[in-house]
N, C-alpha and C. Protein backbone atom coordinates (compact mmCIF):
# COMPACT_ATOMS: atom_id res chain seq x y z
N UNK A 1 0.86 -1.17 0.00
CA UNK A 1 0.00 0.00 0.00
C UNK A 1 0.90 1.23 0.00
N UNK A 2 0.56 2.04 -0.62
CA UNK A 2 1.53 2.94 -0.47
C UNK A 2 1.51 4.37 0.56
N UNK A 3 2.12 5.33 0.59
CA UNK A 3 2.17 6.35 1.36
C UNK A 3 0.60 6.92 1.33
N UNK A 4 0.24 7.52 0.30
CA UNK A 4 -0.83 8.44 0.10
C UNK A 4 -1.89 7.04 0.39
N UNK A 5 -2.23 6.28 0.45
CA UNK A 5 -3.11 5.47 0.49
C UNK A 5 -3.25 5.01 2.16
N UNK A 6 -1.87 4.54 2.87
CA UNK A 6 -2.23 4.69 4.24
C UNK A 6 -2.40 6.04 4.24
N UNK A 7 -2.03 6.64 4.55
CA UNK A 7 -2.74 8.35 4.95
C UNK A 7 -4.38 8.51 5.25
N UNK A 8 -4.86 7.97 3.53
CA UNK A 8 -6.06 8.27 3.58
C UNK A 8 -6.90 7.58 4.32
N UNK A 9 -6.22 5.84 4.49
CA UNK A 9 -7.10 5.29 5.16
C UNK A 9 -6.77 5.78 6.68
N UNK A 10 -5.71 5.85 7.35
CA UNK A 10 -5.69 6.76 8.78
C UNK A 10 -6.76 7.71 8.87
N UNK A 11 -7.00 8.62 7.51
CA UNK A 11 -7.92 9.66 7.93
C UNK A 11 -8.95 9.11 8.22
N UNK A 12 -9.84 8.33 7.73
CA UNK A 12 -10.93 7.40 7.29
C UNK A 12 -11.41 6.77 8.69
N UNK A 13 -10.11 6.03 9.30
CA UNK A 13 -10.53 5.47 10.52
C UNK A 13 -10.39 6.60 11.50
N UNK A 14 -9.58 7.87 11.72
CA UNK A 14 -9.59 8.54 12.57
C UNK A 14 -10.97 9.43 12.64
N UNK A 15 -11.49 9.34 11.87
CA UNK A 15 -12.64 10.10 11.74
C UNK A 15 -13.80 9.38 12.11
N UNK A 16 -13.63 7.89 11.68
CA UNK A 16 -14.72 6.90 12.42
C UNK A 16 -14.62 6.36 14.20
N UNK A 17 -13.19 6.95 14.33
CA UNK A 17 -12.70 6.66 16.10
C UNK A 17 -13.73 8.45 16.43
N UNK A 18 -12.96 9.21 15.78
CA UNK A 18 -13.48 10.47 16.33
C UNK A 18 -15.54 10.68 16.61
N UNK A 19 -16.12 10.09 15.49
CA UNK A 19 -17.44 10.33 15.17
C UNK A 19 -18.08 9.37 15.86
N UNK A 20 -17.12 8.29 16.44
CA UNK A 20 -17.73 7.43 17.39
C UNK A 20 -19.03 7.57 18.97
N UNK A 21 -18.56 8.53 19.24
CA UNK A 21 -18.68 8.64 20.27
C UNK A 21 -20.88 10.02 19.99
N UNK A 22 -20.42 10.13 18.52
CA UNK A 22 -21.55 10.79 18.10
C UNK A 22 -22.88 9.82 18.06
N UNK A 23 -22.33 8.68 17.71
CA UNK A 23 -23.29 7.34 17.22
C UNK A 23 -23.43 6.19 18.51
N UNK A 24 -22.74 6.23 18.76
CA UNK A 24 -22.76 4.98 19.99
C UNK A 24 -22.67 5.97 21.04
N UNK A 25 -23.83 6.03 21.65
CA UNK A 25 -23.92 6.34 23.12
C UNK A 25 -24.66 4.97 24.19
N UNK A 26 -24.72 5.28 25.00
CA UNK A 26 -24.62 4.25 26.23
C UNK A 26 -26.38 4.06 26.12
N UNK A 27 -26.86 5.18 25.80
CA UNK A 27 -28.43 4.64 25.79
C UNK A 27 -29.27 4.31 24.44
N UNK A 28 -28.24 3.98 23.52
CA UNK A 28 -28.63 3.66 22.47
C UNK A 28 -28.84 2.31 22.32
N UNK A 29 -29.94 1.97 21.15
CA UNK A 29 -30.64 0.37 21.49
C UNK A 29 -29.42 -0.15 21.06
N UNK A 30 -29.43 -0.13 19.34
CA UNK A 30 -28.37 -0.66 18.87
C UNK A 30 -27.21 -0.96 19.19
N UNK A 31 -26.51 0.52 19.33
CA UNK A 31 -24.79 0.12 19.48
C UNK A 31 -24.57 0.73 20.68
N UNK A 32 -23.92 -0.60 21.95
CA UNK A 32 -23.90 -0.17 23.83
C UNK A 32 -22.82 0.39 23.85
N UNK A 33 -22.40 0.55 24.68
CA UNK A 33 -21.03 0.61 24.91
C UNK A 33 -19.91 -0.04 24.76
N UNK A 34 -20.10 -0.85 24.09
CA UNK A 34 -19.30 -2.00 23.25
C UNK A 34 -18.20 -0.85 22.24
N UNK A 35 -19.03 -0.06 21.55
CA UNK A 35 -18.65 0.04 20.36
C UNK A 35 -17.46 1.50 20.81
N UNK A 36 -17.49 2.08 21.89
CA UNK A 36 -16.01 2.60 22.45
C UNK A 36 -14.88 1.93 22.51
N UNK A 37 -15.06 0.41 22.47
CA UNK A 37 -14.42 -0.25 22.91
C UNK A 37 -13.86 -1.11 21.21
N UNK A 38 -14.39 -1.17 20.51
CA UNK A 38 -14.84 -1.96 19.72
C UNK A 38 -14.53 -1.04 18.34
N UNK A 39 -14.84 0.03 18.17
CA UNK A 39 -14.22 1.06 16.88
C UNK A 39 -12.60 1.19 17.04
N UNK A 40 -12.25 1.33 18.37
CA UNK A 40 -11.00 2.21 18.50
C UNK A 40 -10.35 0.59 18.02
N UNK A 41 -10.90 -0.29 18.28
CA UNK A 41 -10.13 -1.69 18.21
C UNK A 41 -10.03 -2.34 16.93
N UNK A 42 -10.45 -1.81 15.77
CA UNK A 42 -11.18 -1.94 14.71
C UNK A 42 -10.25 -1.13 14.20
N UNK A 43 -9.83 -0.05 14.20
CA UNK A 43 -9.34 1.32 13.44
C UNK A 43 -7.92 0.99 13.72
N UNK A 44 -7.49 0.75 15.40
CA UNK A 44 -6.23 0.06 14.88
C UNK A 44 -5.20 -0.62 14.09
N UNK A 45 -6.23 -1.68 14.32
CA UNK A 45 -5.91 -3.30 13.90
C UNK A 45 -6.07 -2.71 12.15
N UNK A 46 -6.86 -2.19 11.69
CA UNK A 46 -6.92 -1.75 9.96
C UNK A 46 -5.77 -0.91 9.75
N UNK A 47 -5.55 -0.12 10.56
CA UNK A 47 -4.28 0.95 10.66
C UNK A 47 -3.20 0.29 10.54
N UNK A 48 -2.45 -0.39 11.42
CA UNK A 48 -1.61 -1.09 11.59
C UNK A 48 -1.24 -2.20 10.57
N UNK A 49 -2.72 -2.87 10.06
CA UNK A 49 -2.65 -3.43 8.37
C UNK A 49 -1.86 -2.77 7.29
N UNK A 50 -2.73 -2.05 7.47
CA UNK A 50 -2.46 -0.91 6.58
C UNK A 50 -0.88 -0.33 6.18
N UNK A 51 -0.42 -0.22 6.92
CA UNK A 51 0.98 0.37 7.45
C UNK A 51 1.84 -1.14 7.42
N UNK A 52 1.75 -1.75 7.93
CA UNK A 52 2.31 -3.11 8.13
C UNK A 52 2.13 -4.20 7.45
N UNK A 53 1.01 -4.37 6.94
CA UNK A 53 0.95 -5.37 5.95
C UNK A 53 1.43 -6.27 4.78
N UNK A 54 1.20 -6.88 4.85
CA UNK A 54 2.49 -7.79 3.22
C UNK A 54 0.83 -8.20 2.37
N UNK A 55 0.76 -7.78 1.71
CA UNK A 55 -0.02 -7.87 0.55
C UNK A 55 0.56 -9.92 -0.28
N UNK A 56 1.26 -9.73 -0.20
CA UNK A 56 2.59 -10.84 -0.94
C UNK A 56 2.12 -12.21 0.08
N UNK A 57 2.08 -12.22 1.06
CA UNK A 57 1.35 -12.88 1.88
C UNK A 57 0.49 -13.05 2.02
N UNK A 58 -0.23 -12.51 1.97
CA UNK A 58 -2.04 -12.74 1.74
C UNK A 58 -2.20 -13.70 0.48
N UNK A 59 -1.48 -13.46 -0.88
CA UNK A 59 -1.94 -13.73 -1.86
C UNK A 59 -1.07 -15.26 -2.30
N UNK A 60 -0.35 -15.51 -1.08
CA UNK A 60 0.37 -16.56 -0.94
C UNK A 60 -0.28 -17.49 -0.22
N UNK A 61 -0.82 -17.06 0.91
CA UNK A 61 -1.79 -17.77 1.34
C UNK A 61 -2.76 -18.56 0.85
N UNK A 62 -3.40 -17.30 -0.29
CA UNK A 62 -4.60 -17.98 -0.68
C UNK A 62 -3.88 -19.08 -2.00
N UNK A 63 -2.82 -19.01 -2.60
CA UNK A 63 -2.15 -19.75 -3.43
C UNK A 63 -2.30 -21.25 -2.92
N UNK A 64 -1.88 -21.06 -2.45
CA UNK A 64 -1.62 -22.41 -0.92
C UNK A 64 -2.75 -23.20 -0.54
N UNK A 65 -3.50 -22.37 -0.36
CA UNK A 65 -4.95 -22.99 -0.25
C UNK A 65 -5.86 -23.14 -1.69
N UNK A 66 -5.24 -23.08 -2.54
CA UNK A 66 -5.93 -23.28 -3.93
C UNK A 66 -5.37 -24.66 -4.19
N UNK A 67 -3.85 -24.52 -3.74
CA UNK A 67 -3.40 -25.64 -4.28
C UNK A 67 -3.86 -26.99 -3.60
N UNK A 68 -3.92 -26.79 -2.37
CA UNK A 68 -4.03 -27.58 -1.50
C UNK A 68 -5.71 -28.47 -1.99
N UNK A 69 -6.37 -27.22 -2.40
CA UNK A 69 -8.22 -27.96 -2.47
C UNK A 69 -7.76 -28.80 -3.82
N UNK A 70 -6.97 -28.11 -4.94
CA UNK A 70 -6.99 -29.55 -6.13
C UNK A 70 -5.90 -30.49 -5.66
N UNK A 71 -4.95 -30.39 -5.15
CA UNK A 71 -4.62 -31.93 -4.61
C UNK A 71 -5.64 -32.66 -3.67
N UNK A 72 -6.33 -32.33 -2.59
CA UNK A 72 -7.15 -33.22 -1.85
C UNK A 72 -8.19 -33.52 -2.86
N UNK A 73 -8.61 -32.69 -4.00
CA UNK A 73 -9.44 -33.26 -5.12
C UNK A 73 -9.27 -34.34 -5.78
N UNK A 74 -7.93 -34.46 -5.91
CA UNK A 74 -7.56 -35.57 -7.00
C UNK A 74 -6.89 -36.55 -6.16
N UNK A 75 -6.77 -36.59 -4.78
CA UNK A 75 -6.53 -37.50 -4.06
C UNK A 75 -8.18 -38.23 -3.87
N UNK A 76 -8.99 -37.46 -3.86
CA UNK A 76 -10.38 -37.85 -3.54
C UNK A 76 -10.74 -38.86 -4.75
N UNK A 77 -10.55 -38.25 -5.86
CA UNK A 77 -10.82 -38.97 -7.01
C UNK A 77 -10.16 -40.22 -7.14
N UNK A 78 -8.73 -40.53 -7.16
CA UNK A 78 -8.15 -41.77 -6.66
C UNK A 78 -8.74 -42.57 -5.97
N UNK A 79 -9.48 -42.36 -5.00
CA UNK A 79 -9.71 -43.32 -3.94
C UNK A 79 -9.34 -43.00 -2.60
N UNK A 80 -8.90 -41.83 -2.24
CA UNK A 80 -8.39 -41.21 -0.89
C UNK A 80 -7.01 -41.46 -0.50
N UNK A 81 -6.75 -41.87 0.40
CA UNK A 81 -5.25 -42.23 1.13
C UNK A 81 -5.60 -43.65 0.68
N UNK A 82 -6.40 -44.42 1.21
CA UNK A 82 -6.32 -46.31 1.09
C UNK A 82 -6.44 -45.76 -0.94
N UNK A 83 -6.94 -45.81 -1.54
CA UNK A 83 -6.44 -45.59 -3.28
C UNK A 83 -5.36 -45.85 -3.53
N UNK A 84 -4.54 -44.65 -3.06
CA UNK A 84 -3.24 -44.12 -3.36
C UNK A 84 -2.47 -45.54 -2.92
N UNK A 85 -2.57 -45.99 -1.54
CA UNK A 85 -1.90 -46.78 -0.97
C UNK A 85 -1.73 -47.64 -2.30
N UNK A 86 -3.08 -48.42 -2.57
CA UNK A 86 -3.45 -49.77 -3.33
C UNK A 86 -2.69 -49.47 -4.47
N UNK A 87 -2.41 -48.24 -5.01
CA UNK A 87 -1.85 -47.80 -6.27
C UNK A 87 -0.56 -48.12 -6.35
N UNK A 88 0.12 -47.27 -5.31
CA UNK A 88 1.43 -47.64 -5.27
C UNK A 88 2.18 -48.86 -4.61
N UNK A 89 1.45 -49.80 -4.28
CA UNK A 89 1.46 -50.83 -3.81
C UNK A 89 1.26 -52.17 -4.70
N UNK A 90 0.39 -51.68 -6.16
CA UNK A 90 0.45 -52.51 -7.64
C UNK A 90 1.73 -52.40 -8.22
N UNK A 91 2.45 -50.64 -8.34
CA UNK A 91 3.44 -50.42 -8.95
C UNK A 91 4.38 -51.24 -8.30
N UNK A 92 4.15 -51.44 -6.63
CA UNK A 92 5.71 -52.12 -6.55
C UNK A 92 5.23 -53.64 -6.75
N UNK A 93 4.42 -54.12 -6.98
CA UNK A 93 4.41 -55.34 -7.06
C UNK A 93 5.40 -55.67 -8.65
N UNK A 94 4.87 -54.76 -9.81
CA UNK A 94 5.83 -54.89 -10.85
C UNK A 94 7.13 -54.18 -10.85
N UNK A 95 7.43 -53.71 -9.83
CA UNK A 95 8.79 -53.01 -9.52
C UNK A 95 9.47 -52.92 -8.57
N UNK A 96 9.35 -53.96 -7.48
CA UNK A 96 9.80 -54.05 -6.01
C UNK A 96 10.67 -53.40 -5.55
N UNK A 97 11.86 -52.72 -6.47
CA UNK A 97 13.56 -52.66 -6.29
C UNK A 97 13.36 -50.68 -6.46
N UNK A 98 12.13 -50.38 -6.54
CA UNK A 98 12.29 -48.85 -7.13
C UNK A 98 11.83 -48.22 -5.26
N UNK A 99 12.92 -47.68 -5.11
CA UNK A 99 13.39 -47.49 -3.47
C UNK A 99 12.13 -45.62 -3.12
N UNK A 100 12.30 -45.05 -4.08
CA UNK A 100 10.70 -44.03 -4.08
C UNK A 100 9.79 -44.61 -3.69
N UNK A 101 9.03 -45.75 -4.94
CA UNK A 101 8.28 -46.15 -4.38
C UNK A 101 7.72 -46.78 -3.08
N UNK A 102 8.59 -47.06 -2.42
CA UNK A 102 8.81 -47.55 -0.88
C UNK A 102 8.65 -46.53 -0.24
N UNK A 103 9.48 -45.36 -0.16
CA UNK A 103 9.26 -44.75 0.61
C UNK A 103 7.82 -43.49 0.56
N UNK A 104 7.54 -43.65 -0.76
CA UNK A 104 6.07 -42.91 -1.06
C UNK A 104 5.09 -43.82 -0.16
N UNK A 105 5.39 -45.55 -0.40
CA UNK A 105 4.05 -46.10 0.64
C UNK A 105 4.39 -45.99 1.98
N UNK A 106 5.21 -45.25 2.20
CA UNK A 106 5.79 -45.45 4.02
C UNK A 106 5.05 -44.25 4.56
N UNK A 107 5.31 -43.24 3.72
CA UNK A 107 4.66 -41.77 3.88
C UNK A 107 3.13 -41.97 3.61
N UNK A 108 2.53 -42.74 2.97
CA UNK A 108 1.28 -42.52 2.83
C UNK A 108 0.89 -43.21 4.11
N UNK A 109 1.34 -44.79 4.37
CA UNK A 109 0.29 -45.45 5.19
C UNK A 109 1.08 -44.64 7.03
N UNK A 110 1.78 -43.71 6.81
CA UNK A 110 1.95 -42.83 8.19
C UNK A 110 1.07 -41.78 7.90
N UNK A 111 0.57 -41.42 6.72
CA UNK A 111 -0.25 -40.25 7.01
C UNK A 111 -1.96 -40.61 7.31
N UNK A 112 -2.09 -42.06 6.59
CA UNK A 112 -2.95 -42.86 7.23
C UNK A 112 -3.41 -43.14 8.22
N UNK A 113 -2.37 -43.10 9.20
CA UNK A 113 -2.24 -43.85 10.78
C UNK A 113 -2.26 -45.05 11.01
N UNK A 114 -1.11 -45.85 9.80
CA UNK A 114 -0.77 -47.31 9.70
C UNK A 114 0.27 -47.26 10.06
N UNK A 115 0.90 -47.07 11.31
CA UNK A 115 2.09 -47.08 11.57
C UNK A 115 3.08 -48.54 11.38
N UNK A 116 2.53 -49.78 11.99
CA UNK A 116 2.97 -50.98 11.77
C UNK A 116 3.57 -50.96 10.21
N UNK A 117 2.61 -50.55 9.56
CA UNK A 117 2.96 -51.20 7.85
C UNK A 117 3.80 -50.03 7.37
N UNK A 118 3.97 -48.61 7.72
CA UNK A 118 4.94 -47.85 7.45
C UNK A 118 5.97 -48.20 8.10
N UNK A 119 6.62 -48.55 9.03
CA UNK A 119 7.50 -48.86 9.87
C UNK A 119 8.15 -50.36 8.93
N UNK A 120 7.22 -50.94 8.37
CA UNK A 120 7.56 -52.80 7.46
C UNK A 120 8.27 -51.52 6.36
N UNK A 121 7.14 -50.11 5.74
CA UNK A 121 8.08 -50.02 4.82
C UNK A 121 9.36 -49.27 4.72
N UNK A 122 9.32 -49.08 6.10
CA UNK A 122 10.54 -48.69 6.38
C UNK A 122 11.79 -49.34 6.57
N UNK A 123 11.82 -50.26 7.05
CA UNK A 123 12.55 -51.56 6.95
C UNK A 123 12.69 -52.29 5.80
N UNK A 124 11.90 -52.24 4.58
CA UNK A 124 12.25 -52.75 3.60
C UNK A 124 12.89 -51.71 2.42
N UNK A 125 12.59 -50.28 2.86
CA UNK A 125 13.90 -49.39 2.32
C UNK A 125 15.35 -49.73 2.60
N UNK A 126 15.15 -49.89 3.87
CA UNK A 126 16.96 -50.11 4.25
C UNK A 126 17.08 -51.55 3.77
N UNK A 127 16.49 -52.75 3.69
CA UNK A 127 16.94 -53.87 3.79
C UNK A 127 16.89 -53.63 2.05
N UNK A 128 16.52 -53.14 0.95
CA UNK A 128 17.02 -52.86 -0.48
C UNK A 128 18.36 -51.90 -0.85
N UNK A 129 18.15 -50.79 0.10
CA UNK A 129 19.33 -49.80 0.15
C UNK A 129 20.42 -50.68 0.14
N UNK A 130 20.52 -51.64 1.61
CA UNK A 130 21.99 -52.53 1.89
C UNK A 130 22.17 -53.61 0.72
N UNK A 131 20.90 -53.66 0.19
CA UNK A 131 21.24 -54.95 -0.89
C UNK A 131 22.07 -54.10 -2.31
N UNK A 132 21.63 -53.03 -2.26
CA UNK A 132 22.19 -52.31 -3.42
C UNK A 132 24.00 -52.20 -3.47
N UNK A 133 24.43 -51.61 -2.14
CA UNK A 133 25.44 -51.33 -2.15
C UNK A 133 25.93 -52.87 -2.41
């Protein structure tokens, strides 16, 4: 955000801290006495955005979370975590010796909460690793 833009929004909220006290009075239905409490807390927190903010972050965030909904999509479509498992668990049947694939099913059936059978494929990484050398 730049200079002239916080400015304006400072003015914006200082004027809604200032005019506060015009609109929210204590015997009003609507807004109690909350809102003394509650504008100045408001005008800050936007202020301080404002001034402080990473724009770059926000939009990283939401990156992140875009990405995140089409992978759990196409994990869904697979068949979920047990899918994936069964998947890579065909591949090693025709490829036993491909040491990824091992450790892709070790990571899946731990993210599963198959610890026993991640832990087997953990042990059968190293017991191929030593056969290699």
């Amino acid at each position: 955000m730049t200079l002239l833009g916080c400015f304006a929004l400072f003015v914006l909220l200082l004027s809604v801290w200032v005019s506060a006290p015009l609109f929210c009075t204590p015997s009003s239905i609507h807004y109690g006495p909350w809102c003394f409490t509650l504008l100045p807390l408001i005008s800050v927190t936007l202020l301080l955005y404002a001034v402080f903010g990473h724009q770059q972050a926000w939009q990283d965030w939401q990156e992140h979370g875009r990405a995140h909904y089409k992978l759990m999509n196409q994990v869904q479509k697979l068949g979920g975590l047990q899918g994936l498992i069964q998947g890579v668990k065909a591949r090693l049947a025709q490829n036993p010796d491909d040491i990824h694939g091992w450790q892709l099913l070790a990571k899946l059936y731990a993210a599963n909460h198959q610890m026993q059978e991640a832990q087997a494929a953990e042990w059968e990484i190293k017991r191929r690793e030593t056969n290699r050398l």
